[in-house]
Protein backbone atom coordinates (compact mmCIF):
# COMPACT_ATOMS: atom_id res chain seq x y z
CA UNK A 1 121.31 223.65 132.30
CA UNK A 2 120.21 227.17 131.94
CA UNK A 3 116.52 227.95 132.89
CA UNK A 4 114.79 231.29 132.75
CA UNK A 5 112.31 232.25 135.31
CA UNK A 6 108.91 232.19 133.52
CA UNK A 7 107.79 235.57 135.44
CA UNK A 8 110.72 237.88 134.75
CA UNK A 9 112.45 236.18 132.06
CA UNK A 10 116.32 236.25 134.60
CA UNK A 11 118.64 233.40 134.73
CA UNK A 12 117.77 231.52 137.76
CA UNK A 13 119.91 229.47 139.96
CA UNK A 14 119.54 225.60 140.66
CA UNK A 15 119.90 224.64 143.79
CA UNK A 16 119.39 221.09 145.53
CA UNK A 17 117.24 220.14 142.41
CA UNK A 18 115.17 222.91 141.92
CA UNK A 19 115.56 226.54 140.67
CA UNK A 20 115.36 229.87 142.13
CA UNK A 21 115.09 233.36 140.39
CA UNK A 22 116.84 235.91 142.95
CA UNK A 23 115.48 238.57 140.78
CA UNK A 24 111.68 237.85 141.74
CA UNK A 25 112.16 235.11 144.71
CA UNK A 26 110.66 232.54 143.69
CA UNK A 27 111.17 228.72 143.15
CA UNK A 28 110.45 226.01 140.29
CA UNK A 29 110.54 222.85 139.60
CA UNK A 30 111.54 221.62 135.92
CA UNK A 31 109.08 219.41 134.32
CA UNK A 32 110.25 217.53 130.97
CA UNK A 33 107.91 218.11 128.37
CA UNK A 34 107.52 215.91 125.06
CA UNK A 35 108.12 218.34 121.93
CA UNK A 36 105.67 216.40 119.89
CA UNK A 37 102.58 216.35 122.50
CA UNK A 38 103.52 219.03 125.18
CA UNK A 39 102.38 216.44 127.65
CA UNK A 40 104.72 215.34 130.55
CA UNK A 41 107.30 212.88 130.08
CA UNK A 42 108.53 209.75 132.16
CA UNK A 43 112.19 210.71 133.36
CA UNK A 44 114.14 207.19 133.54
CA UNK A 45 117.43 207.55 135.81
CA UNK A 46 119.42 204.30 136.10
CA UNK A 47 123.42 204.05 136.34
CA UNK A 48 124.28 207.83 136.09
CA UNK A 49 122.18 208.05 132.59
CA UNK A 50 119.02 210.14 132.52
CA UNK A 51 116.41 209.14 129.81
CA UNK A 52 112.86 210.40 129.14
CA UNK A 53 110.08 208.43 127.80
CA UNK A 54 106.44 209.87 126.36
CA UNK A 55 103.70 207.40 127.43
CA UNK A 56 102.02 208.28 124.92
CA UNK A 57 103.14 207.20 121.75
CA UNK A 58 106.29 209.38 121.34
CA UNK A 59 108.58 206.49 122.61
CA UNK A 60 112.17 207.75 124.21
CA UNK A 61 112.73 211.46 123.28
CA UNK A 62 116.23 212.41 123.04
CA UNK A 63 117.62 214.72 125.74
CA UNK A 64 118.51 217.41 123.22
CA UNK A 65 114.56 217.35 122.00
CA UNK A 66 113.01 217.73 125.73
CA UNK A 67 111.20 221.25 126.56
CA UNK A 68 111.30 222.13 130.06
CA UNK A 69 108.72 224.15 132.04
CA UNK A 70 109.32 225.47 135.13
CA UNK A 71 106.28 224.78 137.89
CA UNK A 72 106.05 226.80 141.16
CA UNK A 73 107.40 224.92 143.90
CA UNK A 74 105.54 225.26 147.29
């Protein structure tokens, strides 16, 4: 997945399930989105499938619908 850094706009990096911008240093963790309600979704893993869920009242989103934003890691 490509993810821009949402300080200086560069391609970032993922590494060990995060991503890091070497442009401006710092680190982020994605954060599925639902594209009808913005609000965070429930990410389902089971058998090597990834599904994402909106608790409220989206139902299962498709992977190819799913906005990402990219939170600050400490």
């Amino acid at each position: 997945m490509d993810a821009l850094c949402p300080v200086c706009q560069k391609l970032m990096t993922e590494v060990s399930g995060h991503f890091h911008c070497s442009n401006c240093h710092g680190n982020y963790q994605p954060q599925a989105e639902c594209p009808d309600c913005a609000k965070p979704l429930q990410v389902l893993k089971a058998c090597g499938a990834i599904d994402y869920f909106c608790q409220h009242g989206h139902g299962l989103i498709s992977k190819s619908r799913v906005h990402f934003s990219y939170l600050p890691t400490i």
